[in-house]
PDB file of N, CA and C in Angstrom:
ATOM      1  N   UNK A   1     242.925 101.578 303.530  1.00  0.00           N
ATOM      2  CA  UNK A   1     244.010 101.397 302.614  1.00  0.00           C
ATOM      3  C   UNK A   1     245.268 102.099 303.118  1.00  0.00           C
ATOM      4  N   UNK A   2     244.911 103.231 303.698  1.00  0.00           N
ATOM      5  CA  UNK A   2     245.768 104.096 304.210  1.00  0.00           C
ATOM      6  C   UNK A   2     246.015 103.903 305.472  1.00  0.00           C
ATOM      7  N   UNK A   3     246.852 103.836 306.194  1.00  0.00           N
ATOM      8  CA  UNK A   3     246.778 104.142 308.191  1.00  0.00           C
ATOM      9  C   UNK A   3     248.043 104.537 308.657  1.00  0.00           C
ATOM     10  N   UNK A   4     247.739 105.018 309.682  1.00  0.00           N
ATOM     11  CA  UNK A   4     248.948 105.166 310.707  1.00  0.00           C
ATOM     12  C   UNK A   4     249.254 104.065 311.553  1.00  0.00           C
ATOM     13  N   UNK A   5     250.626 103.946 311.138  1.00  0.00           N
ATOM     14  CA  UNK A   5     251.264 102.743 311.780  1.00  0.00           C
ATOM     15  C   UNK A   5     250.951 102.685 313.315  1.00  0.00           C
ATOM     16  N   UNK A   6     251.051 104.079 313.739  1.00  0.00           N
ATOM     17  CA  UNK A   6     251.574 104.077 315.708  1.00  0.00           C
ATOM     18  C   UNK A   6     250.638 105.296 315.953  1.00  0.00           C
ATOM     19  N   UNK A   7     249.608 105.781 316.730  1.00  0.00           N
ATOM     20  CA  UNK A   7     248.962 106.800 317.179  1.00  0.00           C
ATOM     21  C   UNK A   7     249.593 107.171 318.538  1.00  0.00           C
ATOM     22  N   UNK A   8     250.310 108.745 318.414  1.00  0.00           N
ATOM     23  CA  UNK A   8     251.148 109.109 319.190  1.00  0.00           C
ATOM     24  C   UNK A   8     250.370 110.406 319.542  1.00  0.00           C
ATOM     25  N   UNK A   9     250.495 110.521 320.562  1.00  0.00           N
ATOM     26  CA  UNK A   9     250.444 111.994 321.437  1.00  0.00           C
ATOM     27  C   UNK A   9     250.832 113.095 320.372  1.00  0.00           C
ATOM     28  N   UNK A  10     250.427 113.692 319.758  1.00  0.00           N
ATOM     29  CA  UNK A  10     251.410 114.847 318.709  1.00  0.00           C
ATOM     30  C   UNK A  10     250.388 115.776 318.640  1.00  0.00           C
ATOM     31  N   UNK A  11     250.861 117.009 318.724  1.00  0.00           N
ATOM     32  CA  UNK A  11     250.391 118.361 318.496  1.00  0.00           C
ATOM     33  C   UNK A  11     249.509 118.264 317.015  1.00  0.00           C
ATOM     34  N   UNK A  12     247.818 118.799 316.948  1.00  0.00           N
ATOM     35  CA  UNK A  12     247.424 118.249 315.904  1.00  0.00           C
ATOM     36  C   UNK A  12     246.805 120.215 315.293  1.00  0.00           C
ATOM     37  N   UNK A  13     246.468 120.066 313.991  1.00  0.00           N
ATOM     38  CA  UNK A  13     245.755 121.404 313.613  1.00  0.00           C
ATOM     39  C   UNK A  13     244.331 121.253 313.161  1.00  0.00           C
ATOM     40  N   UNK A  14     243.551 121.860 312.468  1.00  0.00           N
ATOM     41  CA  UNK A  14     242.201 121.591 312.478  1.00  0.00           C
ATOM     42  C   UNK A  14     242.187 122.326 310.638  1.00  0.00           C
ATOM     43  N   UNK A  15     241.784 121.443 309.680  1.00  0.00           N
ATOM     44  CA  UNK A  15     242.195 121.685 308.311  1.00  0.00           C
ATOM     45  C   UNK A  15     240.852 121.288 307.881  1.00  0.00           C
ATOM     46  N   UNK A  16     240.426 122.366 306.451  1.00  0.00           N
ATOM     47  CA  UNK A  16     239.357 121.817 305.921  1.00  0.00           C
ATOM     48  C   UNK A  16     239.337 121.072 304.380  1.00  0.00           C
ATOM     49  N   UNK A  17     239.025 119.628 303.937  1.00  0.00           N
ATOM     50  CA  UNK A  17     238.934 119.332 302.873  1.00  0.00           C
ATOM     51  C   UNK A  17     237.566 119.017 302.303  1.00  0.00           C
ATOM     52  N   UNK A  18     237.363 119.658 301.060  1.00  0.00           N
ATOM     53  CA  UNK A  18     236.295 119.623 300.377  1.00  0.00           C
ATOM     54  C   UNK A  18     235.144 119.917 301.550  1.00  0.00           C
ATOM     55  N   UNK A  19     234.644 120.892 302.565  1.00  0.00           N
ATOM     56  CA  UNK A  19     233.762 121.224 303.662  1.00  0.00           C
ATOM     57  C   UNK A  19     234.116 120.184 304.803  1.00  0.00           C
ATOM     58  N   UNK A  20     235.063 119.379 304.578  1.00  0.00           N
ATOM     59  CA  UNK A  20     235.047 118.590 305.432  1.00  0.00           C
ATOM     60  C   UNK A  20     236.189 119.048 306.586  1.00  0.00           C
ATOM     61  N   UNK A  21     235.720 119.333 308.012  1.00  0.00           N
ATOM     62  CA  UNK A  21     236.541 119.595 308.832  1.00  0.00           C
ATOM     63  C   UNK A  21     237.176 118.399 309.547  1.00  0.00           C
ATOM     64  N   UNK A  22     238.607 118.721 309.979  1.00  0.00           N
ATOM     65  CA  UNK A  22     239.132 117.665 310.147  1.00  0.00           C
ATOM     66  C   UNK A  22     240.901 117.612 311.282  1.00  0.00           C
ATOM     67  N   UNK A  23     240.700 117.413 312.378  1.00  0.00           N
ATOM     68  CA  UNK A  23     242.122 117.525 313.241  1.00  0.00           C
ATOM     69  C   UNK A  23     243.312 116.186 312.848  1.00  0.00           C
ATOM     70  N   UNK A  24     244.313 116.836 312.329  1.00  0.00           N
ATOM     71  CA  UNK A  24     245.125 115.713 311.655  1.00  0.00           C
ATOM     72  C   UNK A  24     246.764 116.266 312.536  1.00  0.00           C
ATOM     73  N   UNK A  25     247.746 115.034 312.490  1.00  0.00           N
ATOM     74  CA  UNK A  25     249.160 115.691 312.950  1.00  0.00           C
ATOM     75  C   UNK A  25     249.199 116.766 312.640  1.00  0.00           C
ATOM     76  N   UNK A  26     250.368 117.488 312.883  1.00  0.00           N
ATOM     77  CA  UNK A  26     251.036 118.997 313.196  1.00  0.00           C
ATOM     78  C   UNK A  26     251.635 118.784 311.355  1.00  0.00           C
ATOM     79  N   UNK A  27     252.536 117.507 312.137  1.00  0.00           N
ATOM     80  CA  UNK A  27     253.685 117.320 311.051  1.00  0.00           C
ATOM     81  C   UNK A  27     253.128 116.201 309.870  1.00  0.00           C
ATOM     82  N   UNK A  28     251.911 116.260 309.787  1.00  0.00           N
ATOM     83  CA  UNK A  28     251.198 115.686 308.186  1.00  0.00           C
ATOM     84  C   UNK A  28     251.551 116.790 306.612  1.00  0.00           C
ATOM     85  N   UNK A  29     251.528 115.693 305.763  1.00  0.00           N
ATOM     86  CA  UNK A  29     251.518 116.347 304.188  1.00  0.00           C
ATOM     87  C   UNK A  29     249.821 116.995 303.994  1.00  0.00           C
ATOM     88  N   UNK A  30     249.478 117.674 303.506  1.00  0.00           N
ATOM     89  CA  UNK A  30     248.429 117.483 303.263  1.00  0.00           C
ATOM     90  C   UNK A  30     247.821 115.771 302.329  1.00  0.00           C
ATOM     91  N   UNK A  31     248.644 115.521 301.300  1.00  0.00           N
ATOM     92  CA  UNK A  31     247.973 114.209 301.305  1.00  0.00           C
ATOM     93  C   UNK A  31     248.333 112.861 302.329  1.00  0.00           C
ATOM     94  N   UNK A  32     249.439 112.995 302.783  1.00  0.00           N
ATOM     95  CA  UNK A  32     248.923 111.874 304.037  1.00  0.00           C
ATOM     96  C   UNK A  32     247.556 112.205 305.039  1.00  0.00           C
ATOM     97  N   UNK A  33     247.162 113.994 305.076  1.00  0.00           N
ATOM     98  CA  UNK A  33     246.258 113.633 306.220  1.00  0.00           C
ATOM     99  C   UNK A  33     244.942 113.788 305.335  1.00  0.00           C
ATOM    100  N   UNK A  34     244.564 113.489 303.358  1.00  0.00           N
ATOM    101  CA  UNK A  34     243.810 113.216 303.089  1.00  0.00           C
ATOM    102  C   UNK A  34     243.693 111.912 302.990  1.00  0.00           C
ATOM    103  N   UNK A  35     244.735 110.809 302.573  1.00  0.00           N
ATOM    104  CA  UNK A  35     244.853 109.346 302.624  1.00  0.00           C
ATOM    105  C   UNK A  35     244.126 108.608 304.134  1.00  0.00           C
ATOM    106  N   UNK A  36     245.134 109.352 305.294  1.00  0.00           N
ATOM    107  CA  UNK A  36     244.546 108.818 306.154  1.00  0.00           C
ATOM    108  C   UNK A  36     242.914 108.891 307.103  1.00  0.00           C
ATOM    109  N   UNK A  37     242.317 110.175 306.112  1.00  0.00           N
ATOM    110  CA  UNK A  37     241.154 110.219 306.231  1.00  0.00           C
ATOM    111  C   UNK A  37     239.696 109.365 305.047  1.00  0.00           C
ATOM    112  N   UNK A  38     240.368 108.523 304.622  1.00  0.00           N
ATOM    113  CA  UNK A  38     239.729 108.142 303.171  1.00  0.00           C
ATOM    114  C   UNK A  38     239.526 108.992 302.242  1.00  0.00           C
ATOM    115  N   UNK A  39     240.197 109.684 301.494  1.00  0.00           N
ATOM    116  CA  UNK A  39     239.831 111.134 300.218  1.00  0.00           C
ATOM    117  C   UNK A  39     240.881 110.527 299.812  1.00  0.00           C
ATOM    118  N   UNK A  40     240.970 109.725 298.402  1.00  0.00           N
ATOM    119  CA  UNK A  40     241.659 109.035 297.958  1.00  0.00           C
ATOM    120  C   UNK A  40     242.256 110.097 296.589  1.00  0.00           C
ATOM    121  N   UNK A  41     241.005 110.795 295.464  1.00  0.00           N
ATOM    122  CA  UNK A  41     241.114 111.919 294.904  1.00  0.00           C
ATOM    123  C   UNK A  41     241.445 113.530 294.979  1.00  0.00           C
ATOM    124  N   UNK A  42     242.542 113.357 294.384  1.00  0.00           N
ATOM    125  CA  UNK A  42     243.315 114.932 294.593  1.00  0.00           C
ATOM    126  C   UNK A  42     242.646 115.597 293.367  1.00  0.00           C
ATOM    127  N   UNK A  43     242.991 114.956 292.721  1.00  0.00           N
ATOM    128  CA  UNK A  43     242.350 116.120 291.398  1.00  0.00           C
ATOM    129  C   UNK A  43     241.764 115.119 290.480  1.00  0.00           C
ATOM    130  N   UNK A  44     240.820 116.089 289.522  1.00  0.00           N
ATOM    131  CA  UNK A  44     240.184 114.804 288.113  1.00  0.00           C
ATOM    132  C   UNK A  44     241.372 115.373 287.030  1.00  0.00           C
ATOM    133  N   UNK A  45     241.418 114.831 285.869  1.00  0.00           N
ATOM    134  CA  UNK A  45     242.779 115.189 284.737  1.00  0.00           C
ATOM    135  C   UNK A  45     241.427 115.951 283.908  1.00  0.00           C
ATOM    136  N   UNK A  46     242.197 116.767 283.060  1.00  0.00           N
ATOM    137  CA  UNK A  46     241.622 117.748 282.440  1.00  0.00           C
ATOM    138  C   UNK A  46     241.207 117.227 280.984  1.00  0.00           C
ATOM    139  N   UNK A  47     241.329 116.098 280.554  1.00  0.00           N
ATOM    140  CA  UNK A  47     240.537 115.930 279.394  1.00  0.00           C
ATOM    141  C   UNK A  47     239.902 114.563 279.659  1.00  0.00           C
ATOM    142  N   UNK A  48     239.885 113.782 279.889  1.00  0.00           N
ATOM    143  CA  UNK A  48     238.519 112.505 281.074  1.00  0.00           C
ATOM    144  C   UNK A  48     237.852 112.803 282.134  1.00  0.00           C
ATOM    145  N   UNK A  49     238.518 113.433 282.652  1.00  0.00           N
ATOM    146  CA  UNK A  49     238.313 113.528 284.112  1.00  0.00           C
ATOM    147  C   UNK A  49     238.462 112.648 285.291  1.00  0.00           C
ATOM    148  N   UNK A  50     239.220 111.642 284.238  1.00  0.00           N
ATOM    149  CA  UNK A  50     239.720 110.578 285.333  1.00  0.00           C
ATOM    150  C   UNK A  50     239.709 111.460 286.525  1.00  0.00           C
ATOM    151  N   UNK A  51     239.920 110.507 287.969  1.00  0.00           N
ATOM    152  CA  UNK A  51     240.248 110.411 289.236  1.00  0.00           C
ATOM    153  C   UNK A  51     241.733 110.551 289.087  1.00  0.00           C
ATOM    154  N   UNK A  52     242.497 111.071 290.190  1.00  0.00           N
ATOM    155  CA  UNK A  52     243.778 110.483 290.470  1.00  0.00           C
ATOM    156  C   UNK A  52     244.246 111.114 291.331  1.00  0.00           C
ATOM    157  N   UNK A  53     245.285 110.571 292.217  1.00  0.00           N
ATOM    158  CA  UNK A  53     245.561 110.608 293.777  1.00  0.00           C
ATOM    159  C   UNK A  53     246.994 110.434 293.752  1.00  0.00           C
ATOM    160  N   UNK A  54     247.456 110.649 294.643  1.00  0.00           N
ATOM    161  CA  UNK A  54     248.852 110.592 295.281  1.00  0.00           C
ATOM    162  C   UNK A  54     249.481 109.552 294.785  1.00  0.00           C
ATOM    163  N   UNK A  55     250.588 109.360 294.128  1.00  0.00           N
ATOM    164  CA  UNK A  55     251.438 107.977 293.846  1.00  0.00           C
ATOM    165  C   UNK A  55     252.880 107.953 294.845  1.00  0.00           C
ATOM    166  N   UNK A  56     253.845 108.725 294.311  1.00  0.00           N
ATOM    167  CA  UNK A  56     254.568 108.481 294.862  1.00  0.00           C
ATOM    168  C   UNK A  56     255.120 109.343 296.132  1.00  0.00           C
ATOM    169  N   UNK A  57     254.461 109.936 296.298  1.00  0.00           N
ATOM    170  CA  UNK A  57     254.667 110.641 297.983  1.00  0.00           C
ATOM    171  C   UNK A  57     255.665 111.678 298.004  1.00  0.00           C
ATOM    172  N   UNK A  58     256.291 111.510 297.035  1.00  0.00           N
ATOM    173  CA  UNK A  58     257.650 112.688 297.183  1.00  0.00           C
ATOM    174  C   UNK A  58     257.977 113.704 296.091  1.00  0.00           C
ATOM    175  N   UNK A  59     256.857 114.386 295.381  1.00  0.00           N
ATOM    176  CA  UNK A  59     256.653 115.347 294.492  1.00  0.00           C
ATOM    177  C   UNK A  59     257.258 114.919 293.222  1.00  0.00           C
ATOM    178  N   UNK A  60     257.482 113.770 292.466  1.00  0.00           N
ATOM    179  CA  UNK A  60     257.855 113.664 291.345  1.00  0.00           C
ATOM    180  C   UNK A  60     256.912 113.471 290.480  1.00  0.00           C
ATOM    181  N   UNK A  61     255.802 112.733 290.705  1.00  0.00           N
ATOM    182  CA  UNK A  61     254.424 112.502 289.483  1.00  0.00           C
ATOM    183  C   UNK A  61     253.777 113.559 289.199  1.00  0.00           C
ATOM    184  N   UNK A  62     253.251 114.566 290.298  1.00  0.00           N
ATOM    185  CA  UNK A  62     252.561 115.763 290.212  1.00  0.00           C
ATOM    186  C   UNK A  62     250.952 114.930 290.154  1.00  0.00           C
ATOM    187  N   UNK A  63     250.890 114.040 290.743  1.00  0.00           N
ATOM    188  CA  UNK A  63     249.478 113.400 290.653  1.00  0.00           C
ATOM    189  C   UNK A  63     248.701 113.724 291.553  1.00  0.00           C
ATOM    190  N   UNK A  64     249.345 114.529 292.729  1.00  0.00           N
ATOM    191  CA  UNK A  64     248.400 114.372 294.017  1.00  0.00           C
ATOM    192  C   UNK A  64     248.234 116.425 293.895  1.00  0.00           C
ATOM    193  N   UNK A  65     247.857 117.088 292.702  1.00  0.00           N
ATOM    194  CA  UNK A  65     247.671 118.679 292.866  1.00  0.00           C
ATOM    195  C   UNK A  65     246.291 118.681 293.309  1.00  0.00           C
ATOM    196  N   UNK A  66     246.418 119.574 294.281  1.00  0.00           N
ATOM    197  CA  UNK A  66     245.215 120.097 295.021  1.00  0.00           C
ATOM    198  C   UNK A  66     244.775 121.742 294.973  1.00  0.00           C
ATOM    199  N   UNK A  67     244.016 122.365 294.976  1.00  0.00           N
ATOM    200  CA  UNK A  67     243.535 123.785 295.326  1.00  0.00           C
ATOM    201  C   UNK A  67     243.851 123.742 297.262  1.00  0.00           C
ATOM    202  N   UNK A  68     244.967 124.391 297.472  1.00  0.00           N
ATOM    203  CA  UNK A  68     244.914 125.187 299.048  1.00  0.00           C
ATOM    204  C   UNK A  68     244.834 126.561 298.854  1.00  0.00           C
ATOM    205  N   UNK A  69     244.099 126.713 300.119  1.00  0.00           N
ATOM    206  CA  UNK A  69     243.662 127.960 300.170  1.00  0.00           C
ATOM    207  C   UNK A  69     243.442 129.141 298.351  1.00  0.00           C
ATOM    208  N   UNK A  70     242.568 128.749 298.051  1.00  0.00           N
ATOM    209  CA  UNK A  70     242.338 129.787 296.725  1.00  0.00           C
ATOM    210  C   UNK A  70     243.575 129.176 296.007  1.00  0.00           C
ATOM    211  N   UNK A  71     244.691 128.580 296.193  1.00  0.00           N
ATOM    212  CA  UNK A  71     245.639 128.767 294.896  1.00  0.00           C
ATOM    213  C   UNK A  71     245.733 127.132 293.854  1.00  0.00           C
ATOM    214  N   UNK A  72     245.739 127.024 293.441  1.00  0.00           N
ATOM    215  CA  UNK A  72     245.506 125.647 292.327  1.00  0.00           C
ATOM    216  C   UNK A  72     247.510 125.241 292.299  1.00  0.00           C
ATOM    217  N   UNK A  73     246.898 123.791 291.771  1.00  0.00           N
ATOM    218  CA  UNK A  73     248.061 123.436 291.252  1.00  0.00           C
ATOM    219  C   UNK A  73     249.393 123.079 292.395  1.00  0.00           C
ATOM    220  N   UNK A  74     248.910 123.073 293.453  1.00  0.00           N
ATOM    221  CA  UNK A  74     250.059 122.690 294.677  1.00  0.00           C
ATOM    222  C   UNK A  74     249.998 121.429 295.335  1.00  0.00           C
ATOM    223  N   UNK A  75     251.253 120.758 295.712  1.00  0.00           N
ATOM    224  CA  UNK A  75     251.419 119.680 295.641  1.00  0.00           C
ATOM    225  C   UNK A  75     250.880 119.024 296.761  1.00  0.00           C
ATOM    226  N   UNK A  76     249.820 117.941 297.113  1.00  0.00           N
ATOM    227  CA  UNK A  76     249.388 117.951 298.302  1.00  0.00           C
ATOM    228  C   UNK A  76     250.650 116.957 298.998  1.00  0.00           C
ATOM    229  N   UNK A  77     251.536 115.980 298.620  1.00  0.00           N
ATOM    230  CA  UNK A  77     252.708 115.329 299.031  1.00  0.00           C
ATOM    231  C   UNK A  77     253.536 116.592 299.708  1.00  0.00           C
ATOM    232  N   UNK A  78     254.174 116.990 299.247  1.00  0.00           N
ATOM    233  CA  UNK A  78     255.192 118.385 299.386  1.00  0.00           C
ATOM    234  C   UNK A  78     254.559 119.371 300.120  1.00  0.00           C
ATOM    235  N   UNK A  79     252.873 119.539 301.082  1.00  0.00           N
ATOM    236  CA  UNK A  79     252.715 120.721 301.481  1.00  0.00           C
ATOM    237  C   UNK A  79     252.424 120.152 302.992  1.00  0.00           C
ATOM    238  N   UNK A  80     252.937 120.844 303.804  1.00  0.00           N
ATOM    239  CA  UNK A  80     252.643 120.399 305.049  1.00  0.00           C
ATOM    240  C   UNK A  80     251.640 121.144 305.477  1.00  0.00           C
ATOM    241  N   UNK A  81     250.480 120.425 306.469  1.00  0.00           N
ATOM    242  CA  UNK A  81     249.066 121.173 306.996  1.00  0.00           C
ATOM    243  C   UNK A  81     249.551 122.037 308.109  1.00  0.00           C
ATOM    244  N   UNK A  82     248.281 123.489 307.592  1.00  0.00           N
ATOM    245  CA  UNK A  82     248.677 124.228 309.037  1.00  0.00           C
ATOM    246  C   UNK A  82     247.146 124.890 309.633  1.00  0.00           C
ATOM    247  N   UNK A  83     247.035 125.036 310.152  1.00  0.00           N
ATOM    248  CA  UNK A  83     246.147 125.742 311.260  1.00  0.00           C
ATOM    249  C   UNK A  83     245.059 126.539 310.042  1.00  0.00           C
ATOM    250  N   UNK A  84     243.534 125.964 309.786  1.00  0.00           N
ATOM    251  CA  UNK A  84     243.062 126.533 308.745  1.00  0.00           C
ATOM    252  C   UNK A  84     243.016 126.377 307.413  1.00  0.00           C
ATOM    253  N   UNK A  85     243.894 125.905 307.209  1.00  0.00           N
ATOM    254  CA  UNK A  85     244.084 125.194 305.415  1.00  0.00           C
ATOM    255  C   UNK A  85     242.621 124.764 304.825  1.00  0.00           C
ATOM    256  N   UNK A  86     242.621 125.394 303.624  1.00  0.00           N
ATOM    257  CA  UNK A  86     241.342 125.318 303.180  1.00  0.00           C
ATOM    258  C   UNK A  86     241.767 124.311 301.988  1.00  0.00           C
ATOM    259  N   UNK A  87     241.568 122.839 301.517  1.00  0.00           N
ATOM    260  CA  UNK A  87     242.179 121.988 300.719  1.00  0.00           C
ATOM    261  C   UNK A  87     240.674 121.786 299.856  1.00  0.00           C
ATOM    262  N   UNK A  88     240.852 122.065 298.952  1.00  0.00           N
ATOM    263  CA  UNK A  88     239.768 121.493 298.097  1.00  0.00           C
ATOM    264  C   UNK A  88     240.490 120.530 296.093  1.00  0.00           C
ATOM    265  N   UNK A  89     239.874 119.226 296.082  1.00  0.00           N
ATOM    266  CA  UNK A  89     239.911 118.932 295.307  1.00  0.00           C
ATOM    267  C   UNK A  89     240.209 119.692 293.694  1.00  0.00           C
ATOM    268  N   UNK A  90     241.130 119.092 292.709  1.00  0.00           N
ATOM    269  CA  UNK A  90     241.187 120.432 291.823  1.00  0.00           C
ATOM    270  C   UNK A  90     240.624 119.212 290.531  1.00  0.00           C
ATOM    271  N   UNK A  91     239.361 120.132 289.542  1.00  0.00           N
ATOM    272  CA  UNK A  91     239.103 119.644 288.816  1.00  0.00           C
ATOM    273  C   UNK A  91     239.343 120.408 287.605  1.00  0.00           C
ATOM    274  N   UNK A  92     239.312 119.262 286.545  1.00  0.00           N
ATOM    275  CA  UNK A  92     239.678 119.765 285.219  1.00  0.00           C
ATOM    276  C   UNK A  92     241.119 120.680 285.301  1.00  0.00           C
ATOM    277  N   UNK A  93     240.833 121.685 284.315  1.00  0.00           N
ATOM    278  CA  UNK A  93     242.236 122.230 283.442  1.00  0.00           C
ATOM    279  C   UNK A  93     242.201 123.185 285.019  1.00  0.00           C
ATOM    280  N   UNK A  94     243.483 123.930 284.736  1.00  0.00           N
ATOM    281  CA  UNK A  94     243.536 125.015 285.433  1.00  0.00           C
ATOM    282  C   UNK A  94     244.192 126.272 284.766  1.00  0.00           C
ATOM    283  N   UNK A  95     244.309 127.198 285.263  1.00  0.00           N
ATOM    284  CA  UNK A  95     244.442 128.504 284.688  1.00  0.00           C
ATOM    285  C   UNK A  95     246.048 128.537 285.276  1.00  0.00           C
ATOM    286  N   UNK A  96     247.186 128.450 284.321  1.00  0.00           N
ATOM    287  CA  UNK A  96     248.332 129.031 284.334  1.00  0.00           C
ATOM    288  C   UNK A  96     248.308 130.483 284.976  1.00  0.00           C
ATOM    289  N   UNK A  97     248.826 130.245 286.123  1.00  0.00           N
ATOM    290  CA  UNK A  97     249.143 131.649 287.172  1.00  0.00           C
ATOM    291  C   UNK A  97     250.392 132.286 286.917  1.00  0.00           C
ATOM    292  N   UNK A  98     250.583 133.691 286.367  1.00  0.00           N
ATOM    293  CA  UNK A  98     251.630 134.122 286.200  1.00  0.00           C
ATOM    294  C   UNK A  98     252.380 134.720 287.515  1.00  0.00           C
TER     295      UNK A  98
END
């Protein structure tokens, strides 16, 4: 559903989602380099638990929040991958971080 148009020579990092290890561009979002790995789900919603994933790519829906590294609630569109990133799916409610 997802792909890269052109596979280019580019400096890549080594990122983990949900245990899953994974070498993606330098210069990936974290959800482009979950899209382009098939992980379609960023987070479940806190009272269904619907599914829901990335819409519009450029931080306005807030649909694509992920847990990086220990912290909840960050945008996987808006975060660029780096060396180690620990990305895990965010379910249900979350705890307002002061």
């Amino acid at each position: 559903m997802f792909k890269r148009l052109n596979q280019t020579a580019e400096p890549t990092v080594t990122i983990t989602v949900e245990d899953r290890r994974m070498k993606v561009p330098a210069t990936d979002s974290v959800a482009a380099a979950m899209l382009t790995a098939g992980i379609v789900t960023t987070r479940t919603t806190p009272v269904s638990g619907a599914h829901r994933g990335p819409y519009c790519m450029m931080g306005t829906c807030f649909e694509c929040l992920v847990e990086i590294d220990g912290v909840s609630n960050r945008q996987a569109c808006r975060t660029q991958v780096r060396e180690g990133m620990q990305v895990a799916v965010q379910r249900g409610p979350r705890d307002i971080q002061s």
